[in-house]
Structures are given as C-alpha cells and as structure tokens.
N, C-alpha and C. Protein backbone atom coordinates (compact mmCIF):
# COMPACT_ATOMS: atom_id res chain seq x y z
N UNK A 1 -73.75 -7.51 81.82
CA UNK A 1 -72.61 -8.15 81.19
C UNK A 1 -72.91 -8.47 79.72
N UNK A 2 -74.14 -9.11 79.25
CA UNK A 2 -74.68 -9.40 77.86
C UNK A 2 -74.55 -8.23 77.27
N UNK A 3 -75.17 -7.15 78.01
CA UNK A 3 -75.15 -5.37 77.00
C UNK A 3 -73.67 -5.20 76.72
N UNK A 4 -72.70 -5.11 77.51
CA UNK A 4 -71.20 -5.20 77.17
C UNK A 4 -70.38 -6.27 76.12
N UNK A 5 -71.20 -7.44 76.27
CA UNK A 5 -70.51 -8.19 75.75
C UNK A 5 -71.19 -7.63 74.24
N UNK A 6 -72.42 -7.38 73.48
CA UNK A 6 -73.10 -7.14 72.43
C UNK A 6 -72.09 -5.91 72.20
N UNK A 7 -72.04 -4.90 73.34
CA UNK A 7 -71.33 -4.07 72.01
C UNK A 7 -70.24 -4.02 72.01
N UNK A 8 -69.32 -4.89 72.60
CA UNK A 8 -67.97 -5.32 72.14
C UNK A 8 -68.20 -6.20 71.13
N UNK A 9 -69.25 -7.23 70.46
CA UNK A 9 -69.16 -7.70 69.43
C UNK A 9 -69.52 -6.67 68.06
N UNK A 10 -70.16 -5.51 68.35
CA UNK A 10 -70.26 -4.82 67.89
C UNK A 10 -69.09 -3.90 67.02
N UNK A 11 -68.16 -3.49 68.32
CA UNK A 11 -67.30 -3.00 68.18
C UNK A 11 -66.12 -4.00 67.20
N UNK A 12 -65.72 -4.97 67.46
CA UNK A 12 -65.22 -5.62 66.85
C UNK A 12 -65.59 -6.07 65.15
N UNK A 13 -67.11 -5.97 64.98
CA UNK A 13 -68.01 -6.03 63.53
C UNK A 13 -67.47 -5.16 62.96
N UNK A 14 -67.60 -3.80 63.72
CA UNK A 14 -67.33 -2.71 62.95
C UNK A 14 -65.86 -2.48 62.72
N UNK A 15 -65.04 -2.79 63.17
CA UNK A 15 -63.65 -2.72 62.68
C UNK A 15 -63.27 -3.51 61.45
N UNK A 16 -63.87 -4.71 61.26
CA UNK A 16 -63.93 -5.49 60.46
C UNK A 16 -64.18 -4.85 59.16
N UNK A 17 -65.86 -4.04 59.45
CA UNK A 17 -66.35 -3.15 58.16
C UNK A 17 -65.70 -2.49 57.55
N UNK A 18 -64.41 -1.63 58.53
CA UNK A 18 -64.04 -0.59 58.20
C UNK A 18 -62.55 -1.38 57.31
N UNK A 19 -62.22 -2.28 58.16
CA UNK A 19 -60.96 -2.96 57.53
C UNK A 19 -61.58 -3.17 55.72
N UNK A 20 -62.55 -3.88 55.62
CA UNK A 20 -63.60 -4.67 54.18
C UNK A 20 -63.68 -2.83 53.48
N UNK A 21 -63.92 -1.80 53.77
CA UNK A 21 -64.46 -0.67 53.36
C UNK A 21 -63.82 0.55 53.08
N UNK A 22 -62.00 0.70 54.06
CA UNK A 22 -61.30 1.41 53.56
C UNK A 22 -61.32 2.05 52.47
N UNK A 23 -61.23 3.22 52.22
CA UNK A 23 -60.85 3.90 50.76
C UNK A 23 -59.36 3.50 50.69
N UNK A 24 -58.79 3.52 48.96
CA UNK A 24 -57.90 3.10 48.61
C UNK A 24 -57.18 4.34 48.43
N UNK A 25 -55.87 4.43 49.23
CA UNK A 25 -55.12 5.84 49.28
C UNK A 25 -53.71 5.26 49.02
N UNK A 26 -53.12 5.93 47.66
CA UNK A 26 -51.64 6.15 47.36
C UNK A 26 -50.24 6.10 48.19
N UNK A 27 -49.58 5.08 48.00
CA UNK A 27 -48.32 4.92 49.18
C UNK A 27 -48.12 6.23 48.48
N UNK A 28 -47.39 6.79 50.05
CA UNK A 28 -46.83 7.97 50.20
C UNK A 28 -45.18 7.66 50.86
N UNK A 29 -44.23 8.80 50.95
CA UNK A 29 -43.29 8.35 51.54
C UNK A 29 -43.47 8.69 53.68
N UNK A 30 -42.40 8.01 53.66
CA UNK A 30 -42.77 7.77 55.65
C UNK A 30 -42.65 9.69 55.67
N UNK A 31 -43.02 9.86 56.89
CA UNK A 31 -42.85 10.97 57.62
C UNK A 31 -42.15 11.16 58.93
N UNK A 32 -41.79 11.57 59.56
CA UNK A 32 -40.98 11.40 60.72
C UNK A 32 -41.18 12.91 61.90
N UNK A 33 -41.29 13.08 62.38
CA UNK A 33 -41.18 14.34 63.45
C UNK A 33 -41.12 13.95 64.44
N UNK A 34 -40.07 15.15 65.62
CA UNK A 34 -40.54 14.98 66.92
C UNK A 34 -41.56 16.41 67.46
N UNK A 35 -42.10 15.62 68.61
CA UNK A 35 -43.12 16.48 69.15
C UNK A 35 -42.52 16.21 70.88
N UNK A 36 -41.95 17.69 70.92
CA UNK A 36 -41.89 18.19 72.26
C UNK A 36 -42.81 17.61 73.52
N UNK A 37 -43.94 18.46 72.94
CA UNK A 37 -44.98 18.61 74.01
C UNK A 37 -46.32 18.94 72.59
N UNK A 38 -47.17 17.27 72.84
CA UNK A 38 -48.66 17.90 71.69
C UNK A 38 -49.77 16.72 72.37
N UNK A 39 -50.77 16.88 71.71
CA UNK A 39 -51.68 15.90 72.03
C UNK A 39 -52.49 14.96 70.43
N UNK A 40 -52.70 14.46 70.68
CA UNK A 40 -53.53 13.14 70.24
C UNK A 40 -54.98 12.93 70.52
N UNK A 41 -55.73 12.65 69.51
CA UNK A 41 -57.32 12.46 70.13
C UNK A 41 -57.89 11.57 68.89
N UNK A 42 -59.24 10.84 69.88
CA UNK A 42 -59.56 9.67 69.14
C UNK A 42 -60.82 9.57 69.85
N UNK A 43 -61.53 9.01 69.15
CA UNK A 43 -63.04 8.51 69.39
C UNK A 43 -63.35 7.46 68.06
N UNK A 44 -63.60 6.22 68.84
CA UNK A 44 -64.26 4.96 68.35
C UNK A 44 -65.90 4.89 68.77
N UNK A 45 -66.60 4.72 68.08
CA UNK A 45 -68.22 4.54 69.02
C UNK A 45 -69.16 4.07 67.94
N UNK A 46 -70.15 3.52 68.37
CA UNK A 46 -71.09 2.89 66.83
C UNK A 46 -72.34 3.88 68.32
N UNK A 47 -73.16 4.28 67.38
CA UNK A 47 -74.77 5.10 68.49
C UNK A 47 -75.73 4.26 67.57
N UNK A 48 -75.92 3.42 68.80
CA UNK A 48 -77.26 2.25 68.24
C UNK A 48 -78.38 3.12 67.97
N UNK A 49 -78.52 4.28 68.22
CA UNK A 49 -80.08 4.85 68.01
C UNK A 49 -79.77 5.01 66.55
N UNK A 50 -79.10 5.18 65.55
CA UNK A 50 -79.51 5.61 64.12
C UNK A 50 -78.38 4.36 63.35
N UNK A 51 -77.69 3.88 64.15
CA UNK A 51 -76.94 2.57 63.30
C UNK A 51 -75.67 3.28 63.10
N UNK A 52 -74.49 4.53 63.32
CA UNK A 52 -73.62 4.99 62.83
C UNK A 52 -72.49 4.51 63.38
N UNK A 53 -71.59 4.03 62.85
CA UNK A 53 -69.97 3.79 63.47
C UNK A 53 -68.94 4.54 63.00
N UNK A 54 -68.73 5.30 63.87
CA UNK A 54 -67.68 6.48 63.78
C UNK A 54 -66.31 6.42 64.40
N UNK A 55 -65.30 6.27 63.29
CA UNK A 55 -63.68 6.38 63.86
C UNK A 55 -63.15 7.42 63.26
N UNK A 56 -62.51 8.56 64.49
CA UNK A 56 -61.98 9.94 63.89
C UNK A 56 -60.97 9.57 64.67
N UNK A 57 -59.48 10.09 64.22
CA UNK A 57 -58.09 10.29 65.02
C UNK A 57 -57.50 11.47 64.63
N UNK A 58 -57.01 12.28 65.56
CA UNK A 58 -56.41 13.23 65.05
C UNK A 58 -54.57 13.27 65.90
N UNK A 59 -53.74 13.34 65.18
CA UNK A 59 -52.33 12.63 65.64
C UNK A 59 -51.60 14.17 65.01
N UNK A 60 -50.89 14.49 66.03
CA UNK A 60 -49.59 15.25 65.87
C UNK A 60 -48.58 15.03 65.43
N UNK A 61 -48.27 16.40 64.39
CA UNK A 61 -46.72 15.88 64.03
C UNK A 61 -45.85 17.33 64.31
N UNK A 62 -44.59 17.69 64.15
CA UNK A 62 -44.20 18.69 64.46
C UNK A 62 -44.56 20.10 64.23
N UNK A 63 -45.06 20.15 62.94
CA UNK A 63 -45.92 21.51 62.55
C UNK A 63 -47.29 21.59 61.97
N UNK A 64 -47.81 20.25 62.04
CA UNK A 64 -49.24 20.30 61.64
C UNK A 64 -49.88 18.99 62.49
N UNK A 65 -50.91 18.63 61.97
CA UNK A 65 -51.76 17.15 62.45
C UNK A 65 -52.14 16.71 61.25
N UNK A 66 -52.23 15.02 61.38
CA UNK A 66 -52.54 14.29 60.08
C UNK A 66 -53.81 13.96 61.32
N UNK A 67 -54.92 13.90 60.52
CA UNK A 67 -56.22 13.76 60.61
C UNK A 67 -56.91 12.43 59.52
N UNK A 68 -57.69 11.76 60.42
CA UNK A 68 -58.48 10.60 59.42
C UNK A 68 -60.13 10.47 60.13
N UNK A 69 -61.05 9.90 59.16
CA UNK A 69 -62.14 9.67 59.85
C UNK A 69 -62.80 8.65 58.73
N UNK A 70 -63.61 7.74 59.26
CA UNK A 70 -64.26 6.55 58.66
C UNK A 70 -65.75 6.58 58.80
N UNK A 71 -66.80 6.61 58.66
CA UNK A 71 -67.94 6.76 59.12
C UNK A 71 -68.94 6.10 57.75
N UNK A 72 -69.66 5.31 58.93
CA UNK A 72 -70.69 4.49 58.10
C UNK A 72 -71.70 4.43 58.75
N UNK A 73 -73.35 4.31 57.86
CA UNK A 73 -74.44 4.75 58.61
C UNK A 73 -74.78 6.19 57.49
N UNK A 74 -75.97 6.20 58.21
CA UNK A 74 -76.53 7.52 57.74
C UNK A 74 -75.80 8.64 57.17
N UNK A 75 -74.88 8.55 57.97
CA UNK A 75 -73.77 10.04 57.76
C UNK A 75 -72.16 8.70 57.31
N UNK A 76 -71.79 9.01 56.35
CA UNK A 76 -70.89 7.85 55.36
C UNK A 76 -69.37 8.71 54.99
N UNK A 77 -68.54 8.25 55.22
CA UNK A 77 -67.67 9.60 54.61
C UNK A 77 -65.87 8.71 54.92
N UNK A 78 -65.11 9.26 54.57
CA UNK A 78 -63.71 8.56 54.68
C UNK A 78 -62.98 9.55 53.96
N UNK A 79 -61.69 9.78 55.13
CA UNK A 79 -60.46 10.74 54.78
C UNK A 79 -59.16 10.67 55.77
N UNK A 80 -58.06 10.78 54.87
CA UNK A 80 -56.86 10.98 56.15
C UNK A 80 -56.00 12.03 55.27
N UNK A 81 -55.06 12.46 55.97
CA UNK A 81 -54.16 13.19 55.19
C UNK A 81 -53.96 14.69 56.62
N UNK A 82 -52.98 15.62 55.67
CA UNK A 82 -52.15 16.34 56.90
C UNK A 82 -53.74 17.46 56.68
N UNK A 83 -53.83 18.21 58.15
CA UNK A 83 -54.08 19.35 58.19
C UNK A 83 -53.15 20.32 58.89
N UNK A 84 -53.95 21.95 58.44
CA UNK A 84 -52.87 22.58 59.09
C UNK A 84 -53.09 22.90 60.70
N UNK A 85 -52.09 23.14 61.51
CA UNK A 85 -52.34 23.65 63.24
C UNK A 85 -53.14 24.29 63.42
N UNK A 86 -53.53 25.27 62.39
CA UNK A 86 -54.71 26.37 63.14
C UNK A 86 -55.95 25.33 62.41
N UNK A 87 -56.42 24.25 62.60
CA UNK A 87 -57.37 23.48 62.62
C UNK A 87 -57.70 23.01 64.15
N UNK A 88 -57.07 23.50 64.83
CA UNK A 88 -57.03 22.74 66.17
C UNK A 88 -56.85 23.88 67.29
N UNK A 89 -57.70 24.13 68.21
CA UNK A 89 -57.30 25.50 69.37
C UNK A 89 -57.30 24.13 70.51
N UNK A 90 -56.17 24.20 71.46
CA UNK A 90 -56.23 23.85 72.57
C UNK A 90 -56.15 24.94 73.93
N UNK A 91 -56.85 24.31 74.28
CA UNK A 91 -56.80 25.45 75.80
C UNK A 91 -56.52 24.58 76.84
N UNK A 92 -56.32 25.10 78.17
CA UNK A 92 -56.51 24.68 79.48
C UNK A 92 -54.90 24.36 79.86
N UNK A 93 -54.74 24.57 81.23
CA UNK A 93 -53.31 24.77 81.98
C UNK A 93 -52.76 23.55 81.53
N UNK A 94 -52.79 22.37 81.56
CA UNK A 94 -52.06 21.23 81.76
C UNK A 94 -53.38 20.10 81.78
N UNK A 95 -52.60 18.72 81.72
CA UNK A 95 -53.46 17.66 81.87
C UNK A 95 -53.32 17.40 83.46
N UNK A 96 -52.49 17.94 83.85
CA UNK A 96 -52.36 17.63 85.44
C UNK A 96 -53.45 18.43 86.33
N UNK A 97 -53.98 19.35 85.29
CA UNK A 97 -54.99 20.30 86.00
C UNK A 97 -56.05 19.20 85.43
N UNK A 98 -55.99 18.61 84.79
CA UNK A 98 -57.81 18.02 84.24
C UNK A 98 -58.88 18.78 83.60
N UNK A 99 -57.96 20.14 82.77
CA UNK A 99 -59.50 20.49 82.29
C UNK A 99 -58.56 20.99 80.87
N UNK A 100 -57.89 20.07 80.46
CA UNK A 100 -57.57 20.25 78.75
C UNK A 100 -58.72 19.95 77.53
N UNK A 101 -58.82 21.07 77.30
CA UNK A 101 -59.89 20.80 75.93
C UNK A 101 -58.95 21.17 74.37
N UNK A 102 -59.53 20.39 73.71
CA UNK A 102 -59.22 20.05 72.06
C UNK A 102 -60.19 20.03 71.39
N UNK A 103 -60.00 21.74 70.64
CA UNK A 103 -61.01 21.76 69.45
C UNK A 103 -61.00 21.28 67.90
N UNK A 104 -61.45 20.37 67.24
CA UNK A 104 -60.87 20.51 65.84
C UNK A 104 -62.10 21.03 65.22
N UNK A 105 -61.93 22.15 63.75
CA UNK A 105 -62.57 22.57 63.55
C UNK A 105 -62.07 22.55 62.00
N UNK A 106 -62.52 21.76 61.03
CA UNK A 106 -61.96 21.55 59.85
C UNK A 106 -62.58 21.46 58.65
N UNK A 107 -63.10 22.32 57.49
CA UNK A 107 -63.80 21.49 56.41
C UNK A 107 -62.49 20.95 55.57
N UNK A 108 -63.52 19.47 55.29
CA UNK A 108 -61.88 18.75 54.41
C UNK A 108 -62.43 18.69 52.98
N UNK A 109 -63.34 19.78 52.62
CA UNK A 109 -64.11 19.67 51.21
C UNK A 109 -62.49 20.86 50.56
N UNK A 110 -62.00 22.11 51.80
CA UNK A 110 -61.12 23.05 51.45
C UNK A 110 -59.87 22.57 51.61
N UNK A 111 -59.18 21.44 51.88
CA UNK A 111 -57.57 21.23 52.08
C UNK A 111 -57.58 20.34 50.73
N UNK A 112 -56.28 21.07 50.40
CA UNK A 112 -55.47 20.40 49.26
C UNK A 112 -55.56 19.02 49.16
N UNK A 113 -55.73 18.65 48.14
CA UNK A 113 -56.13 17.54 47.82
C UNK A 113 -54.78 16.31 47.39
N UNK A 114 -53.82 17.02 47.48
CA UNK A 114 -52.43 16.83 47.62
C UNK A 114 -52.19 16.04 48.60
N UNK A 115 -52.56 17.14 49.57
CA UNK A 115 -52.11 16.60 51.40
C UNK A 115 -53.32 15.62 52.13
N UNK A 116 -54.76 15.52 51.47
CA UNK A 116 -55.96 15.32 52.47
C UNK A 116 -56.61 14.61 50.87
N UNK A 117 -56.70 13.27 51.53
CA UNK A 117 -57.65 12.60 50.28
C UNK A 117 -59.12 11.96 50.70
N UNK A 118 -60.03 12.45 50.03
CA UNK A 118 -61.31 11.63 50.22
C UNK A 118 -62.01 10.58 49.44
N UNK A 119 -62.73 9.65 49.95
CA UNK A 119 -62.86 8.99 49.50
C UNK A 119 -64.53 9.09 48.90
N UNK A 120 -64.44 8.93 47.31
CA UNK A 120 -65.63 9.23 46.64
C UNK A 120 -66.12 10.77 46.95
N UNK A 121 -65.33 11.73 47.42
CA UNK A 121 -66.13 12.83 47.53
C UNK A 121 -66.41 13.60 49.20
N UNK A 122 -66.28 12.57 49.74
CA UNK A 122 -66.82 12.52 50.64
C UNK A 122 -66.25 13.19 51.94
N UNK A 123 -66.19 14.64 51.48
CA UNK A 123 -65.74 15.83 52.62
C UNK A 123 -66.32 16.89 53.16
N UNK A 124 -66.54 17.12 54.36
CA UNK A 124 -67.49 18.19 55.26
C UNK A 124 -66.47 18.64 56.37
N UNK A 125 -67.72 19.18 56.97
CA UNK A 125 -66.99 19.70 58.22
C UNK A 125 -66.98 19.18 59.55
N UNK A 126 -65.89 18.84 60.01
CA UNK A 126 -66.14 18.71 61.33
C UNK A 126 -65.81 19.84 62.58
N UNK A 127 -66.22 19.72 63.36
CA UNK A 127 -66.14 20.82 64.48
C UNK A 127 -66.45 20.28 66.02
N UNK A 128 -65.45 19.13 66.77
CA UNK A 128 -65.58 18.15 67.45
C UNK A 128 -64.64 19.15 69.01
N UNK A 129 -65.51 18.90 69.89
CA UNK A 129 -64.58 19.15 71.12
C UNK A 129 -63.89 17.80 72.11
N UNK A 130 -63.17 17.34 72.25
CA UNK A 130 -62.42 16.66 73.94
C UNK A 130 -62.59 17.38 74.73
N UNK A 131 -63.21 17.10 75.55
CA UNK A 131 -62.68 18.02 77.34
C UNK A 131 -61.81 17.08 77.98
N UNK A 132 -60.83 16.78 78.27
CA UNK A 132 -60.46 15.69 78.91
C UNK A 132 -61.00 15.76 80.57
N UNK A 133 -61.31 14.38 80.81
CA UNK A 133 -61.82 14.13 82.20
C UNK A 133 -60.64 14.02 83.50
N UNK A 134 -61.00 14.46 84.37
CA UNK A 134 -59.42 14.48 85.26
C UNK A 134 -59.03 13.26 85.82
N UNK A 135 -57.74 12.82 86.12
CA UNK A 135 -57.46 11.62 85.74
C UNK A 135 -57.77 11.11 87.73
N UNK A 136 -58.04 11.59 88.05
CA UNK A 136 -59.16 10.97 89.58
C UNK A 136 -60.38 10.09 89.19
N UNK A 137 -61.06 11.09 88.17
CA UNK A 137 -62.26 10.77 87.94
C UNK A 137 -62.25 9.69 86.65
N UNK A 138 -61.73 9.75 85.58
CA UNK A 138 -61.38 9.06 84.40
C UNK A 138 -60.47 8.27 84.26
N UNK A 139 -59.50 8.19 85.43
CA UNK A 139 -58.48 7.13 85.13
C UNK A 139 -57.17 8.09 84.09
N UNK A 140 -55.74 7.38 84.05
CA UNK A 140 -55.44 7.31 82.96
C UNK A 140 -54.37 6.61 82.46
N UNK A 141 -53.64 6.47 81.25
CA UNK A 141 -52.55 5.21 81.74
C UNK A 141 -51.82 6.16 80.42
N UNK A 142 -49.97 5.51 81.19
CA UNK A 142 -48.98 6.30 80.71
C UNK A 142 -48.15 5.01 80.01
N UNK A 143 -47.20 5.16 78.98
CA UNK A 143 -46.60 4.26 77.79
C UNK A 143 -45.85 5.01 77.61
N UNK A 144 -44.30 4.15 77.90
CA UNK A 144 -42.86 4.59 77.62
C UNK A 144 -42.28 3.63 76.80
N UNK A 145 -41.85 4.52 76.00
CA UNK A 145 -40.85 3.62 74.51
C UNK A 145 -42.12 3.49 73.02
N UNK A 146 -41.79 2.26 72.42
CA UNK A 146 -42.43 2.73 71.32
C UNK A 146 -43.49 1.71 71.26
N UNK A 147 -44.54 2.83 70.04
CA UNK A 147 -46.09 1.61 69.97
C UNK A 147 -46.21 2.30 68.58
N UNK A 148 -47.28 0.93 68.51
CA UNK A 148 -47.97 1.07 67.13
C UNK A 148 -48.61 1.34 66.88
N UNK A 149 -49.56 1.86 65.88
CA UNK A 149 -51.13 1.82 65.68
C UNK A 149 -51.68 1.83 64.15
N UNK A 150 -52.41 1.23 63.73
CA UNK A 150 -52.76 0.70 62.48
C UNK A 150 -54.16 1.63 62.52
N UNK A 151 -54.46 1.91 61.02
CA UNK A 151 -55.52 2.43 61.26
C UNK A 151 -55.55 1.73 59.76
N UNK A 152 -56.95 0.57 58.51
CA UNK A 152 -56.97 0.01 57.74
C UNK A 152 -57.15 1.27 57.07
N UNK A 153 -56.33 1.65 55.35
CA UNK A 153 -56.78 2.81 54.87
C UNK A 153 -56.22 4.17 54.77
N UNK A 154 -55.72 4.29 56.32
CA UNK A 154 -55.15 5.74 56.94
C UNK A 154 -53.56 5.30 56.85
N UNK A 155 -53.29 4.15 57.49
CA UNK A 155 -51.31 3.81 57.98
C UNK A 155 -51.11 3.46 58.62
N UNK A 156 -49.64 3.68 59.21
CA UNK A 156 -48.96 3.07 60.30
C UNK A 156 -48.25 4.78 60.99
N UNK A 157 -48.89 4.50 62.46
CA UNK A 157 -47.82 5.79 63.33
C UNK A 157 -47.32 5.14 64.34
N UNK A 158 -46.25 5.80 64.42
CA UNK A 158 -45.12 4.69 65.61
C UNK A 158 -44.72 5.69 65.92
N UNK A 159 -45.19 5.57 67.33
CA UNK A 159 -44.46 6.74 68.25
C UNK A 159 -43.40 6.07 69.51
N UNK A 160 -42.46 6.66 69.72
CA UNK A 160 -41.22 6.43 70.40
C UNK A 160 -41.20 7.40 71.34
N UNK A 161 -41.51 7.49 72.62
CA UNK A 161 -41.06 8.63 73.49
C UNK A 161 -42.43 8.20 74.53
N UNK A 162 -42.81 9.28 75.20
CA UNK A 162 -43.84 9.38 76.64
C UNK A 162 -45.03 9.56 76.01
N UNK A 163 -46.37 8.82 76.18
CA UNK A 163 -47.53 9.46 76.31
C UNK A 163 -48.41 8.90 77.62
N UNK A 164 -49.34 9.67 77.72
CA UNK A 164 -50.09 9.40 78.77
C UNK A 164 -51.50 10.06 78.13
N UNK A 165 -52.40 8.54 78.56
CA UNK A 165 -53.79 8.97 78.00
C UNK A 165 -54.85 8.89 79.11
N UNK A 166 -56.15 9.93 78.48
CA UNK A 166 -56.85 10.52 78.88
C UNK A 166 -58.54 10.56 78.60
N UNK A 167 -59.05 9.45 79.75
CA UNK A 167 -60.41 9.91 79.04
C UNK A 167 -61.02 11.36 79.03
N UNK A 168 -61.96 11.77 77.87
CA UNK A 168 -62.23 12.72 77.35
C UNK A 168 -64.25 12.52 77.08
N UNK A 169 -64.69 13.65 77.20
CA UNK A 169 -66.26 14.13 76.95
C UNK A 169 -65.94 14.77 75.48
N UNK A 170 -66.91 14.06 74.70
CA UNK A 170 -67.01 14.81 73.43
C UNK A 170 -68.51 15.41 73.18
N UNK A 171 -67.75 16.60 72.40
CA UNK A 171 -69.22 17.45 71.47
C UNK A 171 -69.23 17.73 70.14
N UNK A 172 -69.91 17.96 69.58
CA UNK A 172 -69.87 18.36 68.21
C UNK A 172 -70.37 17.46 67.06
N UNK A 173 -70.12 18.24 65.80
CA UNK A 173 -70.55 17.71 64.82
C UNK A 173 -69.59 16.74 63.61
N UNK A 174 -69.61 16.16 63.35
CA UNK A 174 -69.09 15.47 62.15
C UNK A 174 -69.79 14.96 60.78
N UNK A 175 -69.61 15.73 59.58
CA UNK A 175 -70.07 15.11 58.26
C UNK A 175 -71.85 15.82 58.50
N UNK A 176 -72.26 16.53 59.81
CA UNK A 176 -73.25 16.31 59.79
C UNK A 176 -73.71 15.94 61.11
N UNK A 177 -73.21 14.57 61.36
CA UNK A 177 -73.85 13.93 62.21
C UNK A 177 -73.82 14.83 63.94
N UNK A 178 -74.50 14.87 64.51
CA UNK A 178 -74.32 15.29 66.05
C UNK A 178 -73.83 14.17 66.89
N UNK A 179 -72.82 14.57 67.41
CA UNK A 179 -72.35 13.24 68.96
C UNK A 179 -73.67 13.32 69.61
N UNK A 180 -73.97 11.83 70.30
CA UNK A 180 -75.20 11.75 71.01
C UNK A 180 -74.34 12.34 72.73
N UNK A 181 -75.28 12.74 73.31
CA UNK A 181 -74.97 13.40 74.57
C UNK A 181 -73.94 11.91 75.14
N UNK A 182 -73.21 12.16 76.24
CA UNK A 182 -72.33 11.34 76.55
C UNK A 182 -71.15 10.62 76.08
N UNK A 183 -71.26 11.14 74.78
CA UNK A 183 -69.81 10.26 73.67
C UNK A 183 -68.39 10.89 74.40
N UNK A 184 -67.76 9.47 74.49
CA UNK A 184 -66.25 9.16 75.12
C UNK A 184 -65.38 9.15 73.85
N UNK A 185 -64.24 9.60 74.30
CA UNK A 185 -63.11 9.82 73.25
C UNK A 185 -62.01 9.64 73.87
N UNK A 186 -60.78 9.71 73.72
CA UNK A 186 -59.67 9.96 74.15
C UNK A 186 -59.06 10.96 74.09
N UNK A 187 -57.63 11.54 74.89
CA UNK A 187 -57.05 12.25 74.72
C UNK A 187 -55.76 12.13 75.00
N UNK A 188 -54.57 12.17 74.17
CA UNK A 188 -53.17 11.28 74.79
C UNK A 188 -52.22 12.43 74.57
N UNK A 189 -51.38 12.31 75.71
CA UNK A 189 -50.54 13.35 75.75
C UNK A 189 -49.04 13.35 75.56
N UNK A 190 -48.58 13.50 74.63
CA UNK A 190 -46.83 13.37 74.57
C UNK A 190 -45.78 14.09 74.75
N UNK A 191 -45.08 13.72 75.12
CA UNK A 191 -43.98 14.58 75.41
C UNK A 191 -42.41 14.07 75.06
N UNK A 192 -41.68 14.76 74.45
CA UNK A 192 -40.55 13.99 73.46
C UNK A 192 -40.59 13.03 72.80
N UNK A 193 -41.80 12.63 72.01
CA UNK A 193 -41.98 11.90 71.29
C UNK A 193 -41.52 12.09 69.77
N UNK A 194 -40.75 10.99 69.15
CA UNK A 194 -40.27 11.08 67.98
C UNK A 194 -41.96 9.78 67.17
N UNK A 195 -42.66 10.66 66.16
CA UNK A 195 -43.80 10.10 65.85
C UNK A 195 -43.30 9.65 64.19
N UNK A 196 -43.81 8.63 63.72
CA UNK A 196 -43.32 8.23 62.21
C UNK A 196 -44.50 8.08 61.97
N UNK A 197 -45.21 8.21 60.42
CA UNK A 197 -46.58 8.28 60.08
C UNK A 197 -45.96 7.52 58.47
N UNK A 198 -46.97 6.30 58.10
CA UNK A 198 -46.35 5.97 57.10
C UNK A 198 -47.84 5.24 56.24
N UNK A 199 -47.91 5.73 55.45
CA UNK A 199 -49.44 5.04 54.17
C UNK A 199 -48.87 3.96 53.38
C-alpha cells in the first residue's frame, strides 16, 4: 500500500512539474470534428530506474491526429500540434476482439512547424506501439455524453459522443528513450463522437 501510495505522490509531483514547465504555445482558433469510428491513446508513467516522467496523448480528429508529449529526465522534450493519419497504422478486427494495436510512428523534427510546435527545439522520433489488453483481462470502462481533458501547455478536448477505454501494453521508443518492459497506456475508443480541440 506505501509503494502505491509513493507513486501516486509521485504521480501527482509530476503533473505539477509539468503544469510549472509547459512550453508556451500560441492561442490558436478552436477546432471541431466528428469522428465516426477512431481511437485515442495515452500513457502517463514516471520509470524510477533513470528518474523519467513521460506524458504522450495522441487524440483523433476527422482527418488527422493532434499529438502532444512532455518528458522530463534524461530524455527532456515538449510538443503538441496536428499530425498527419499516415503517422499512425492501426490493425486488428475490433476492440471486441481484444487484440487492437496502435502504431505511432512520427519524427516531429519533419512536421510543419505551422501545425506541430516544439519547445526549445526539442523534436525526435517517436515510434510507440498499444496492444490493447482484452477487456476480460484489463477491464474497461465506457462514457456517454461529454468530457473534458486538460492537458497544461497542449489545451482543452471535449469530446461529446461514446467512448470506451482500454487498457493497453506499450513498446517502443520516444525522444530516444526505450519503454521499460511492462509500460501501461491506454487506449479509448469512439464512436460518433463530435471532438473540439482548443489551445
């Protein structure tokens, strides 16, 4: 219970950091889309073996994904802004089957600097997998009507419609850094969702 409770104080430190550490990014005007049928993915985690706290989201909009990531520690870096769809291969039948995977595969040193802003420089590649876990084994919980989500830095997305989320196994690299074996992520699934994205 003490190990849980430490890295929920943890977790909570580090939101704080990130709130104190944001890069400073240009109001933009709102955005608005609906999304049929897309997915959503997210991973929060600090890996006590090298000190790193890592927040990546990647959020759907009707013809592309706005992408952000925060990272402090060894491997340091901060960005949000749109990428394009073919940054992202999804495979697998359905979430009802349990074996949806989400690839993002992105250098943000190459997107327009228009659409994708970094902070101090600070753009690489990432190349991150979700497998989502089947919802027997992982649980998952479904949200009808609308929610919020703040990200300090990145905005405000308010989505209105169905999702249902999904724990997820992650792999890959970010900025550099390697996921330590076992890193949890999310994976949320929508369907007629009208999504608003606003800096």
């Amino acid at each position: 219970m003490m190990k849980q409770f430490g890295r929920t104080m943890l977790t909570v430190m580090g939101l704080a950091v990130v709130a104190a550490m944001s890069p400073s990014i240009h109001a933009q005007a709102t955005v608005s889309s609906v999304v049929n049928h897309g997915y959503n993915t997210n991973l929060g985690m600090f890996d006590f073996n090298i000190g790193e706290l890592t927040f990546i989201n990647v959020n759907r909009t009707a013809n592309n994904y706005m992408f952000s990531y925060q990272m402090f520690g060894p491997f340091s870096g901060a960005g949000s802004g749109s990428i394009p769809a073919s940054s992202v291969n999804l495979s697998g039948a359905s979430v009802n089957a349990g074996n949806v995977t989400f690839a993002l595969n992105v250098d943000t040193c190459g997107l327009d600097p228009a659409s994708f802003t970094t902070s101090q420089g600070s753009c690489g590649t990432f190349a991150i997998t979700w497998v989502q876990i089947p919802k027997s084994v992982g649980g998952s919980t479904s949200t009808s009507g609308t929610t919020h989500q703040y990200t300090p830095g990145v905005g405000t997305t308010i989505m209105n419609g169905h999702t249902e989320t999904f724990s997820a196994q992650l792999t890959g690299t970010a900025l550099g850094y390697v996921l330590p074996n076992g890193a949890m992520g999310q994976l949320e699934y929508l369907t007629n969702a009208t999504v608003t994205h606003t800096k």
